[in-house]
Protein backbone atom coordinates (compact mmCIF):
# COMPACT_ATOMS: atom_id res chain seq x y z
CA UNK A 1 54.01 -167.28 -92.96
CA UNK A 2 52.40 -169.76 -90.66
CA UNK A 3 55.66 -170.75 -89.95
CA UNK A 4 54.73 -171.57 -86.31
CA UNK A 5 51.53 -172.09 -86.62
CA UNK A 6 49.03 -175.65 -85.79
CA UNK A 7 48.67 -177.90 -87.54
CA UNK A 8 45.23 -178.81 -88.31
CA UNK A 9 45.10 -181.61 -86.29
CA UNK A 10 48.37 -180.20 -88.99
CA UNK A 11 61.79 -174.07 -93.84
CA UNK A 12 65.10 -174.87 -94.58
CA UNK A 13 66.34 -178.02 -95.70
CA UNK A 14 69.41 -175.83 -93.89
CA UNK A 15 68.43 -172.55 -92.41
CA UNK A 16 69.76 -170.66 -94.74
CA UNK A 17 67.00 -172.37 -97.96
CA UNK A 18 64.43 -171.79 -95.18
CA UNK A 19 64.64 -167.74 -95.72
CA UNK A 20 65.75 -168.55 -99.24
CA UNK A 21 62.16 -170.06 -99.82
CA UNK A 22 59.85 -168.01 -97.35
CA UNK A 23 61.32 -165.00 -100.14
CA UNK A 24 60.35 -167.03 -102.86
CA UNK A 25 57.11 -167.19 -101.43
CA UNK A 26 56.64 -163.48 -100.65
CA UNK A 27 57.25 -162.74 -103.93
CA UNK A 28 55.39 -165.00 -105.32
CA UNK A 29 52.47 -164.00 -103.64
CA UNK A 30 52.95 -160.64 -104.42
CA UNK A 31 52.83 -161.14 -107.76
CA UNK A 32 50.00 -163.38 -108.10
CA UNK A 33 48.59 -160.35 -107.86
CA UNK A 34 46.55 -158.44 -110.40
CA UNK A 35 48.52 -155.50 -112.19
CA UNK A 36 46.87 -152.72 -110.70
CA UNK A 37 47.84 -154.26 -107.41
CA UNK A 38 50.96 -152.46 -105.06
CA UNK A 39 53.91 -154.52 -104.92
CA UNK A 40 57.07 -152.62 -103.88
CA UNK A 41 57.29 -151.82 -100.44
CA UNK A 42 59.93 -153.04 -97.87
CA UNK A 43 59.34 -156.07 -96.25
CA UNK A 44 61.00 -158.90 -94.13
CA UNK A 45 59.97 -162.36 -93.06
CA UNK A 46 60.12 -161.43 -89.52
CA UNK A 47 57.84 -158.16 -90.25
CA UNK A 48 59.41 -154.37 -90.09
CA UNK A 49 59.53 -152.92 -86.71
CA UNK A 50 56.51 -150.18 -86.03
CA UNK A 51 59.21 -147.60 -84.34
CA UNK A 52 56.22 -145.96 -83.66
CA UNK A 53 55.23 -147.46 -80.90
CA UNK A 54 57.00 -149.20 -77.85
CA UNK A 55 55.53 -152.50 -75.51
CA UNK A 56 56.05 -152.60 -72.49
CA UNK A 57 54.77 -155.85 -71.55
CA UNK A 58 54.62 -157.83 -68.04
CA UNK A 59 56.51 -160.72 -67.77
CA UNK A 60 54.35 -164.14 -67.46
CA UNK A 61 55.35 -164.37 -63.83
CA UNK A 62 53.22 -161.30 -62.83
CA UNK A 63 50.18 -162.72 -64.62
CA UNK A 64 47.09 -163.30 -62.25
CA UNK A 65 44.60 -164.40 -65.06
CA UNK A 66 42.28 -165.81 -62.87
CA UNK A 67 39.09 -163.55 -63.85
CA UNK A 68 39.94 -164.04 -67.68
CA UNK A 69 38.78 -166.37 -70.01
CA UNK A 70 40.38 -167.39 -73.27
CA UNK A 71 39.95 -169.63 -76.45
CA UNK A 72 42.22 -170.76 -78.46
CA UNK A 73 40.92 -172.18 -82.19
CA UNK A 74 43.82 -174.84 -82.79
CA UNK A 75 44.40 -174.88 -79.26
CA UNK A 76 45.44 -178.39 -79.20
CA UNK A 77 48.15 -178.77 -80.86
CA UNK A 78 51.23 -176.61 -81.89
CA UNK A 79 51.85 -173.12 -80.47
CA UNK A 80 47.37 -172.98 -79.73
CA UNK A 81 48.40 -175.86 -77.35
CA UNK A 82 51.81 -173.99 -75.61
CA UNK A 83 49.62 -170.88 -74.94
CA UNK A 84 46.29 -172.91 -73.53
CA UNK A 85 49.04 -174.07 -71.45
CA UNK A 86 50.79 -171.01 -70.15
CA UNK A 87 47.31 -169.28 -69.90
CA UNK A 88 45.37 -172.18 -68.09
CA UNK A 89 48.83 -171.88 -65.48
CA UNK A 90 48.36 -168.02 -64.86
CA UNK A 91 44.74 -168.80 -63.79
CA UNK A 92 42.44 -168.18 -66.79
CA UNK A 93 39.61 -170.27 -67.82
CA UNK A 94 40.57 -172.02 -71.35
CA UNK A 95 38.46 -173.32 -73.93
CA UNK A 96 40.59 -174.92 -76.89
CA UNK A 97 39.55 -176.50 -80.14
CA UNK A 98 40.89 -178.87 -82.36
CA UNK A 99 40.59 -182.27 -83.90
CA UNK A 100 42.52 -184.13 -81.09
CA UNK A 101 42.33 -183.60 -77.42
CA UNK A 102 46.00 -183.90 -76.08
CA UNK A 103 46.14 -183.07 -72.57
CA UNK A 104 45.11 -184.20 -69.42
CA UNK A 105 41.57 -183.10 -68.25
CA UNK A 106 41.64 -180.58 -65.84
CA UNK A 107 39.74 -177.46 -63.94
CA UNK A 108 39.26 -174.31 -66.50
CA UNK A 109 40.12 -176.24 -69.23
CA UNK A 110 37.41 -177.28 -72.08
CA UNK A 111 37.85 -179.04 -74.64
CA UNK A 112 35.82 -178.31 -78.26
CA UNK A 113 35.83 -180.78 -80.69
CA UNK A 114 35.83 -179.78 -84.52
CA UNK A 115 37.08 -180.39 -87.91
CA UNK A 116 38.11 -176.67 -89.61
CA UNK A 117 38.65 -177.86 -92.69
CA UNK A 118 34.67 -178.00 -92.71
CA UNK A 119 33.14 -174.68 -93.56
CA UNK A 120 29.57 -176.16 -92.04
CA UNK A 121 31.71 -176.83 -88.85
CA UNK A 122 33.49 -173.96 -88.74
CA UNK A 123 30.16 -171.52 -89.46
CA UNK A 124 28.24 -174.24 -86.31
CA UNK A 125 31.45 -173.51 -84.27
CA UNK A 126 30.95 -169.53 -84.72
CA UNK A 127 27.28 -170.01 -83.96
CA UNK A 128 27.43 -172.59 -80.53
CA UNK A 129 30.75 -171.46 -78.91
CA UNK A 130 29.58 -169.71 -75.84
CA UNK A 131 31.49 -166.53 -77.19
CA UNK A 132 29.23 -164.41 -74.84
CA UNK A 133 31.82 -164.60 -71.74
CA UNK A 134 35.20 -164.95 -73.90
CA UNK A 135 37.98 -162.14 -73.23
CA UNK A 136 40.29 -163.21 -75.97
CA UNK A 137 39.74 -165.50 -78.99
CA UNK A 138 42.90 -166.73 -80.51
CA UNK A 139 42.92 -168.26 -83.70
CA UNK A 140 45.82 -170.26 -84.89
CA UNK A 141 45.16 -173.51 -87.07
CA UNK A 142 47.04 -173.91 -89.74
CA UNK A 143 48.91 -175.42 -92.50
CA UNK A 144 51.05 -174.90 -95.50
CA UNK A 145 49.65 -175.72 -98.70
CA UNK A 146 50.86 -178.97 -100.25
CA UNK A 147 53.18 -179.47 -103.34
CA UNK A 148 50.27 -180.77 -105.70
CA UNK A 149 46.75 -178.80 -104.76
CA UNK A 150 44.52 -180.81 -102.60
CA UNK A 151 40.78 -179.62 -101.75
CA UNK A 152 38.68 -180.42 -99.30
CA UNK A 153 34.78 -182.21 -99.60
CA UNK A 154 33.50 -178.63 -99.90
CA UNK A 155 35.85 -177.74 -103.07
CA UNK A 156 37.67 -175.36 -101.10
CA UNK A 157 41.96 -175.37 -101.31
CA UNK A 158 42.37 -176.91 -98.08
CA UNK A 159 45.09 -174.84 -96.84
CA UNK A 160 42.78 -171.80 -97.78
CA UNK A 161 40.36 -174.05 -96.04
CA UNK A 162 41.95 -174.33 -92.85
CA UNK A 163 44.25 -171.29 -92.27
CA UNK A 164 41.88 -168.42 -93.40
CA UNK A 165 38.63 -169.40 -94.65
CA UNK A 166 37.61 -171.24 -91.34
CA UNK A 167 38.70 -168.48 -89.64
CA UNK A 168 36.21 -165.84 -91.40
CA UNK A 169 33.57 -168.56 -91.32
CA UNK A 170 33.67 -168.79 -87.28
CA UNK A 171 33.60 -164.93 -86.91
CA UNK A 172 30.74 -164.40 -89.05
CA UNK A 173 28.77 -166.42 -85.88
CA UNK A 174 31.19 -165.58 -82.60
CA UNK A 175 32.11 -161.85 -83.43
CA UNK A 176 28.67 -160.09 -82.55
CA UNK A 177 28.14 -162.44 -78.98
CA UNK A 178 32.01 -162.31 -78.36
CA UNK A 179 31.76 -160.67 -74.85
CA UNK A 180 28.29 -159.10 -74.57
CA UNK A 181 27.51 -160.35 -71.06
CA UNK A 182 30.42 -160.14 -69.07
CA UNK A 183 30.36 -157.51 -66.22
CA UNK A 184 30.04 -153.57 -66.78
CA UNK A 185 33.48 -152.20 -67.56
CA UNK A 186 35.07 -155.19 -68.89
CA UNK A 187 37.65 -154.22 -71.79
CA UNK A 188 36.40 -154.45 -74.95
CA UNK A 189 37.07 -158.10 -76.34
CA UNK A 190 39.96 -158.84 -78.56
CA UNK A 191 40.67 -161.19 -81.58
CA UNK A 192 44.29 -162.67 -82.02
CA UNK A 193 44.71 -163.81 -85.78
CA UNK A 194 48.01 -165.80 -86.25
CA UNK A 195 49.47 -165.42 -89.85
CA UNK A 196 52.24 -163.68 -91.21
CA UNK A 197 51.18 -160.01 -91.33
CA UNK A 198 53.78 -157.26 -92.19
CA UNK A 199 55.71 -159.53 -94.33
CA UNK A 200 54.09 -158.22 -98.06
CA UNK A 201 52.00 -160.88 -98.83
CA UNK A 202 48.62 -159.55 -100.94
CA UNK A 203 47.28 -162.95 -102.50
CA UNK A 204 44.98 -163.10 -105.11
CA UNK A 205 41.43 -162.59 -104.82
CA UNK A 206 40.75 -163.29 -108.45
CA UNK A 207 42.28 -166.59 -107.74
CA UNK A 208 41.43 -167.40 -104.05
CA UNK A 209 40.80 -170.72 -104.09
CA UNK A 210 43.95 -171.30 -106.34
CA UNK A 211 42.41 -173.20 -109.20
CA UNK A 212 44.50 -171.68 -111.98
CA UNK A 213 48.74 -172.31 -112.30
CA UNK A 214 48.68 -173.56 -108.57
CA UNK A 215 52.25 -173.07 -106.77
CA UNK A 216 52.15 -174.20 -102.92
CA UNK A 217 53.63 -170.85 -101.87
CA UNK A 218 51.12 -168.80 -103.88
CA UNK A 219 48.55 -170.65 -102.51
CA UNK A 220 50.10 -170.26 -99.09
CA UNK A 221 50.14 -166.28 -99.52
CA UNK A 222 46.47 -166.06 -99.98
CA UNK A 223 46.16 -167.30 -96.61
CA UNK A 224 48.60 -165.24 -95.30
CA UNK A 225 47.22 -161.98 -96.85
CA UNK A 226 43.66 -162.92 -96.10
CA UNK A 227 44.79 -163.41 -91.99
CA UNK A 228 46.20 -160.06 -92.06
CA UNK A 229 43.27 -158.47 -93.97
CA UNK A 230 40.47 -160.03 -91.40
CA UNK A 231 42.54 -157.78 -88.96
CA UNK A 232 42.77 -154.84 -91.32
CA UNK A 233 39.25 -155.45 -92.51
CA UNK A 234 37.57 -156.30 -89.15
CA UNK A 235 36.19 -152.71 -88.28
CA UNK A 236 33.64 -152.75 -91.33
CA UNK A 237 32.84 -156.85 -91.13
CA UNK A 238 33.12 -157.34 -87.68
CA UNK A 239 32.74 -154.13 -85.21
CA UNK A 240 32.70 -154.55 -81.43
CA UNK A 241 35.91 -156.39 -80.73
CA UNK A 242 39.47 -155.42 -81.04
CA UNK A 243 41.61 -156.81 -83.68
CA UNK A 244 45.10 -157.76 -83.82
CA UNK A 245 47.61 -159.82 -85.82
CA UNK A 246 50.38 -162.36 -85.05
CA UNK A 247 53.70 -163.09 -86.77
CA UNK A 248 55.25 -166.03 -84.99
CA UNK A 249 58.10 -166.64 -87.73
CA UNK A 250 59.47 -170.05 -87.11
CA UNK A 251 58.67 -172.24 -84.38
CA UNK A 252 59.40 -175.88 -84.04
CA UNK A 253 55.58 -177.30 -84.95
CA UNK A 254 54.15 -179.93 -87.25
CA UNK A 255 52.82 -176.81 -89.50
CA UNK A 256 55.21 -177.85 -92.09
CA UNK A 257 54.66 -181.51 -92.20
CA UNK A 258 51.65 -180.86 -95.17
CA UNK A 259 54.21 -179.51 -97.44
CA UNK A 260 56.92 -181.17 -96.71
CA UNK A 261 55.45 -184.85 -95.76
CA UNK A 262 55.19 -185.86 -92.52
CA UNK A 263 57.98 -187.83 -90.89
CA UNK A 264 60.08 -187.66 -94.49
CA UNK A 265 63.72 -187.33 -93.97
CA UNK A 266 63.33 -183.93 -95.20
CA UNK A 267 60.68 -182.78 -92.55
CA UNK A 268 62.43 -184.26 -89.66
CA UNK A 269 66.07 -182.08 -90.85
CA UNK A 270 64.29 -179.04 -90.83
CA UNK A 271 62.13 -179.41 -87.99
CA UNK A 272 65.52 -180.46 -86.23
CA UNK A 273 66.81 -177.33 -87.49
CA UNK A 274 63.95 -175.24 -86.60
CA UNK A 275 64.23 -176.70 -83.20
CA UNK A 276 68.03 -175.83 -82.88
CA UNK A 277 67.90 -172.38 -84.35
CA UNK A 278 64.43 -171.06 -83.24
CA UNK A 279 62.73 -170.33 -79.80
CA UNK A 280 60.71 -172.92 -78.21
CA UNK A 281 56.65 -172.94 -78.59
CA UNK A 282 56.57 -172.74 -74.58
CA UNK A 283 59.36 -169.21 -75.26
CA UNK A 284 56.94 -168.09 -77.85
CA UNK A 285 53.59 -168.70 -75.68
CA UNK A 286 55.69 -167.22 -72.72
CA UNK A 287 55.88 -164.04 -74.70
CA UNK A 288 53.06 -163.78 -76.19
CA UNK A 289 50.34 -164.66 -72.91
CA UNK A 290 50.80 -161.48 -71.41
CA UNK A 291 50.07 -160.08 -75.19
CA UNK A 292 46.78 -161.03 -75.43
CA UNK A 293 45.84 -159.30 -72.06
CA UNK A 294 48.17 -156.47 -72.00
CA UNK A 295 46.31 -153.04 -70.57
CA UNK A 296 48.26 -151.08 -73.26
CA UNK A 297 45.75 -152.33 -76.10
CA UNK A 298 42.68 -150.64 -74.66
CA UNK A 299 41.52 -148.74 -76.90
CA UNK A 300 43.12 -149.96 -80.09
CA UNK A 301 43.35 -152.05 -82.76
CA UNK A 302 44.19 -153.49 -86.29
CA UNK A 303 48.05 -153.71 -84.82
CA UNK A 304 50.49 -156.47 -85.85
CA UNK A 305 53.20 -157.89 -83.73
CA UNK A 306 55.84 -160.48 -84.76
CA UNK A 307 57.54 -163.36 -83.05
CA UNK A 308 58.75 -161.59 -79.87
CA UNK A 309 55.42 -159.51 -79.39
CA UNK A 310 57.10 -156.49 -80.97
CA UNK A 311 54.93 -154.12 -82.92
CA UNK A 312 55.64 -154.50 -86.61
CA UNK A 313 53.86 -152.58 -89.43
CA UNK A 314 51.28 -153.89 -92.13
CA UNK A 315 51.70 -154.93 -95.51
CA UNK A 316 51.84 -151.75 -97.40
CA UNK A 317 49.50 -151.65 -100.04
CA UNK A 318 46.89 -153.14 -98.83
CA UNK A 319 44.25 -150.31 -98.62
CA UNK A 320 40.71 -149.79 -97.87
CA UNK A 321 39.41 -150.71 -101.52
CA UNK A 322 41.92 -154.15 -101.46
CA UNK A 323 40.90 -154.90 -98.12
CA UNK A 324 37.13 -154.71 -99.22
CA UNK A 325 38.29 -156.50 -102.28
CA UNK A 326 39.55 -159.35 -101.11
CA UNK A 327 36.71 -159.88 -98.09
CA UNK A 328 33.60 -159.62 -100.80
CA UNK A 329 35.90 -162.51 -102.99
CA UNK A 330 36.58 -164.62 -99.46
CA UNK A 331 32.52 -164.36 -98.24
CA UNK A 332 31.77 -165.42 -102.01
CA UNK A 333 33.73 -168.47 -101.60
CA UNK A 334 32.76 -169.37 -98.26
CA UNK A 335 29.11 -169.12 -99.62
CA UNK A 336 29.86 -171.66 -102.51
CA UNK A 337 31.20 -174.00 -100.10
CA UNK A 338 28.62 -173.82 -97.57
CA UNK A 339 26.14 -173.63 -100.09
């Protein structure tokens, strides 16, 4: 899920309800589903390993990113903000965007301003970013939908809102400019989309907004299948740059605080468990940095990788015709709300 997501500027009561729950919720998701929909396929919260296919990654410490430039949507905040961090350290130029500047000013590091649960902010960002020079864009806002639906001043489910919809509304602008004038020979340009791929999550495109029998965890899995089908999808809606998803699995962030309520005694127990049990945001960042640059994804794309930059496989089941599916009922609802 977006277990270690941002917040938007936004788990076990014990460990053990935590995967009790996030189980819950892939099955639920699954079979919000219509009937002629896959659903059995093997699956884990953490994502299947792709034995396919080995990483062999540099560690942080060899890093020179000083000719690379990176944004990170939900960079302020949450794991966005522990990967500015690392990458603004190993010499890249950072641009991060959020609600709430945290940090320090300092060289290389820019600061973008913006509210995602606004599709009309979210479609200016894709438009006025200066996408032209990026390397990487990293998205990672997000939230988990709350226990009683809330919408946003658009009519959109704001967790659909902010963890997916936002997302497709700044690529519709960014994706054709991301790149195009850096120097002959560049790598193509890649997109990092945070979710919870590989974990059998299809959502609901006849129900994408979550207006009928809402559940917080069904609502949460049409985020989480539409993040992993903007990477599956991209080569049709968005060609030029590279695609790729990201499962973090559970990191101690304040994704969780929308479901659970912020600073309730509940929230702060599993957070405190989360932070016991789990790696670090800085652990995470410090694996995935050197990710998001690596040489060995020239040349390819639509992979996933979970919470220790291992390659995991995609949902099964979600082919071509879903894919296309569930991208024709997202651009419908992004044109309602921006309409």
């Amino acid at each position: 899920m977006l277990a270690g997501g941002d917040t938007a500027d936004g788990p076990p009561d014990r460990p053990a309800a935590q995967h009790t729950d996030l189980e819950k919720h892939v099955n639920a998701s699954k079979n919000s589903a219509p009937l002629d929909s896959p659903r059995k396929q093997k699956t884990s919260i953490k994502g299947v390993p792709d034995t396919s296919m080995t990483m062999r990654l540099a560690p942080i410490e060899q890093l020179d990113l000083s000719a690379k430039k990176l944004a990170v949507i939900g960079g302020t905040n949450g794991l966005g903000r522990a990967i500015a961090q690392q990458a603004l350290a190993k010499g890249a130029d950072v641009t991060v965007v959020g609600r709430t500047f945290r940090d320090d000013p300092a060289a290389r590091l820019t600061f973008v301003p913006a509210d995602l649960s606004s599709m009309s902010e979210a479609a200016r960002l894709g438009l006025e970013l200066p996408a032209e020079s990026f390397d990487v864009v990293l998205f990672t806002t997000g939230i988990i939908a709350a226990k009683t639906r809330e919408e946003t001043h658009e009519h959109v489910e704001r967790d659909v809102a902010i963890s997916y919809l936002s997302r497709l509304a700044v690529l519709q602008g960014l994706s054709p400019r991301l790149g195009s004038v850096r120097a002959d020979g560049a790598p193509r340009p890649r997109v990092f989309v945070m979710g919870s791929p590989g974990t059998g999550a299809i959502g609901n495109p006849d129900d994408l907004n979550s207006e009928h029998n809402y559940r917080s965890m069904v609502a949460h899995g049409n985020t989480l299948a539409g993040n992993e089908i903007l990477v599956l999808g991209a080569k049709d809606r968005f060609p030029g740059p590279a695609f790729f998803g990201l499962g973090p699995y559970l990191v101690k962030t304040g994704i969780r605080s929308n479901l659970l309520g912020d600073g309730s005694i509940t929230h702060k127990l599993v957070e405190t468990a989360v932070g016991l049990f789990m790696q670090s945001p800085e652990t995470y960042a410090k694996r995935m940095v050197p990710l998001l640059f690596a040489p060995e994804l020239e040349g390819r794309t639509g992979l996933m990788f979970g919470h220790k930059a291992q390659p995991i496989l995609p949902t099964q089941g979600l082919d071509s015709a879903y894919v296309d599916r569930y991208l024709r009922a997202s651009e419908a609802l992004l044109r309602r709300a921006l309409s």
